[in-house]
Protein backbone atom coordinates (compact mmCIF):
# COMPACT_ATOMS: atom_id res chain seq x y z
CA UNK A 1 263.41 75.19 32.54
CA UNK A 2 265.46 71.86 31.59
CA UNK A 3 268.14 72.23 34.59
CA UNK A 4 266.34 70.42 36.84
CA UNK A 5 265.23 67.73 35.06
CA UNK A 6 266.20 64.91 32.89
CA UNK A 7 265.96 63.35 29.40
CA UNK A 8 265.65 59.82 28.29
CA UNK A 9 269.46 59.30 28.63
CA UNK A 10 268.94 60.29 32.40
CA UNK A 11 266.74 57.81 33.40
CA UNK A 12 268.94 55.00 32.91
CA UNK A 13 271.51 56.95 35.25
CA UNK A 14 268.67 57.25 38.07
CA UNK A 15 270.20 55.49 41.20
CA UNK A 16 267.44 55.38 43.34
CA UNK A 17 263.12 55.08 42.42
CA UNK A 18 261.72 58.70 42.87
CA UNK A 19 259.32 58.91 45.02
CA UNK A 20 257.01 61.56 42.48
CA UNK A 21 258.13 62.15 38.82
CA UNK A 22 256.37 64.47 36.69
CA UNK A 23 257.09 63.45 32.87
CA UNK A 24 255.92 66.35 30.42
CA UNK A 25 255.73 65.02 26.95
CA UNK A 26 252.81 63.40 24.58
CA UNK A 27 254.76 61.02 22.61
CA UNK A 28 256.04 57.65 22.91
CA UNK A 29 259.06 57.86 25.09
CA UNK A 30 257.03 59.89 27.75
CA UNK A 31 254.37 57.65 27.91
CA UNK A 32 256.32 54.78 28.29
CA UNK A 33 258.37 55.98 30.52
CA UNK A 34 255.46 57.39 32.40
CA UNK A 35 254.29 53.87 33.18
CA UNK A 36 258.02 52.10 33.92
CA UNK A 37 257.98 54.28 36.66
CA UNK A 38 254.59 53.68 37.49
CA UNK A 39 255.10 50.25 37.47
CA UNK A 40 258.06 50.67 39.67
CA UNK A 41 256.03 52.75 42.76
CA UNK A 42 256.70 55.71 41.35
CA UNK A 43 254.29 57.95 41.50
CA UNK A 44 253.34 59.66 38.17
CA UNK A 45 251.74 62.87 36.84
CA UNK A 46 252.15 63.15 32.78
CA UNK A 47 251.81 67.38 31.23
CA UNK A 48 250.79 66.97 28.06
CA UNK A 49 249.86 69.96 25.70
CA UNK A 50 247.13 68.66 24.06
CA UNK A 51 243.83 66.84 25.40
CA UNK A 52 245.68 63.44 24.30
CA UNK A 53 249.02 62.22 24.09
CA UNK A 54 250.32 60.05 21.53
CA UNK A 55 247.96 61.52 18.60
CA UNK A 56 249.69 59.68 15.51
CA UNK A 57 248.83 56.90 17.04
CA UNK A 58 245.56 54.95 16.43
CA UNK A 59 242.55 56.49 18.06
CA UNK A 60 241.23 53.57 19.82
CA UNK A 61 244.75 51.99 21.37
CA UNK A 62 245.46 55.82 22.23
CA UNK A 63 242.19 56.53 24.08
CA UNK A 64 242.13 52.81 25.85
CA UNK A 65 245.64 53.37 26.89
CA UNK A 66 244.98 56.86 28.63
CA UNK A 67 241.63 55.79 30.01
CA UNK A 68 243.67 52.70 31.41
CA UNK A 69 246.53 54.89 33.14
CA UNK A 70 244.29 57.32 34.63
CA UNK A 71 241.99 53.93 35.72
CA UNK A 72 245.55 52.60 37.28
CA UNK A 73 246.48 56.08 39.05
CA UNK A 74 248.66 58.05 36.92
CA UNK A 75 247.92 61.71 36.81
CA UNK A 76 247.23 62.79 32.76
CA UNK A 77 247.15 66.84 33.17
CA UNK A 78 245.92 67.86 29.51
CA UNK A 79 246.16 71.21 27.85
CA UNK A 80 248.99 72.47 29.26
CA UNK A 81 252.38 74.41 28.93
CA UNK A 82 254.84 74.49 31.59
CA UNK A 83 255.98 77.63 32.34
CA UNK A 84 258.34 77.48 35.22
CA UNK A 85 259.92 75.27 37.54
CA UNK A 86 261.23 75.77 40.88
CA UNK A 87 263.51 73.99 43.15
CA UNK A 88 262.12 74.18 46.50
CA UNK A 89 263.92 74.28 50.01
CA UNK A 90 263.68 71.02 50.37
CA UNK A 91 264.92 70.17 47.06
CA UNK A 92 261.26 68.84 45.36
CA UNK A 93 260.43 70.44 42.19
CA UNK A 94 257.18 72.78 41.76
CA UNK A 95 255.88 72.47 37.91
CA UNK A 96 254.07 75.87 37.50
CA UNK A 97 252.11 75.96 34.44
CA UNK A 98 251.05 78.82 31.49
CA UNK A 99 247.16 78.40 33.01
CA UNK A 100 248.47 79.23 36.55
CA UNK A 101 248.28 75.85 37.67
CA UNK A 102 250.65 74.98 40.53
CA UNK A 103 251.68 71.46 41.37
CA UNK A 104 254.37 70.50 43.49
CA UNK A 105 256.33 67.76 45.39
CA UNK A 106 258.00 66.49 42.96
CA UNK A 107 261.71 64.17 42.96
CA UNK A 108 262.36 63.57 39.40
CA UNK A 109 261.06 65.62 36.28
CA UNK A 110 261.84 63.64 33.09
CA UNK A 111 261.33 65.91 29.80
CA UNK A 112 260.63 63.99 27.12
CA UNK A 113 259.21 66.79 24.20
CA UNK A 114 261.46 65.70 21.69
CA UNK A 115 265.26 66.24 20.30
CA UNK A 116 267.29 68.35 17.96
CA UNK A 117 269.07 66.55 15.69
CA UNK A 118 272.59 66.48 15.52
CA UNK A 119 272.96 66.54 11.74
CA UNK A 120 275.33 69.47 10.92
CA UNK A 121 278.79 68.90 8.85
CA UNK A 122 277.77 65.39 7.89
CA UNK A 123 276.60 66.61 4.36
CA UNK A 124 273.06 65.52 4.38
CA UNK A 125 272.70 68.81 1.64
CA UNK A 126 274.56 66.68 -0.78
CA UNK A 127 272.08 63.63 -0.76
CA UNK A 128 269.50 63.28 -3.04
């Protein structure tokens, strides 16, 4: 699934402004990435697996702040996994999801659902 898109890192190697970015990811970093490129043109469609993203995070700056996007015209797709993505003929990305749902056109997909730490042979066993 990841080959086609990016990470965090990535974005600050983007060139150009895509034209449609899909960002799949409920924390932080997604979300405000999400609304850079919003705020840049970009248009934006966030894949989040639950009905909210950011869910640590206070329940009234969380539900403002989604209510707010939406309001402003990003795309919030909740309950979701993603189950495939294509590259198409043209060379947009289709985002094909667990619950059959199908949505395409998309220049840039930015995964942002977290990282593995790089912590082996540094000892972390031996600290207390």
């Amino acid at each position: 699934l990841s080959e086609y898109g990016i990470s965090s890192d990535g974005f600050f190697e983007l060139e150009n402004r895509p034209n449609k970015v899909a960002v799949v990811g409920a924390g932080y970093i997604a979300i405000e990435l999400a609304g850079v490129f919003h705020a840049l043109g970009s248009e934006v469609s966030i894949f989040i697996r639950q009905k909210e993203f950011l869910r640590t995070f206070e329940e009234l700056i969380r539900t403002t702040l989604m209510k707010e996007m939406e309001t402003h015209g990003v795309t919030i797709v909740k309950e979701t996994d993603i189950k495939e993505v294509k590259k198409e003929d043209d060379g947009l990305l289709t985002l094909i999801t667990k619950k059959d749902g199908v949505y395409k056109g998309f220049d840039c997909l930015l995964w942002a659902i977290g990282r593995k730490p790089s912590t082996d042979g540094i000892g972390l066993d031996k600290v207390g």
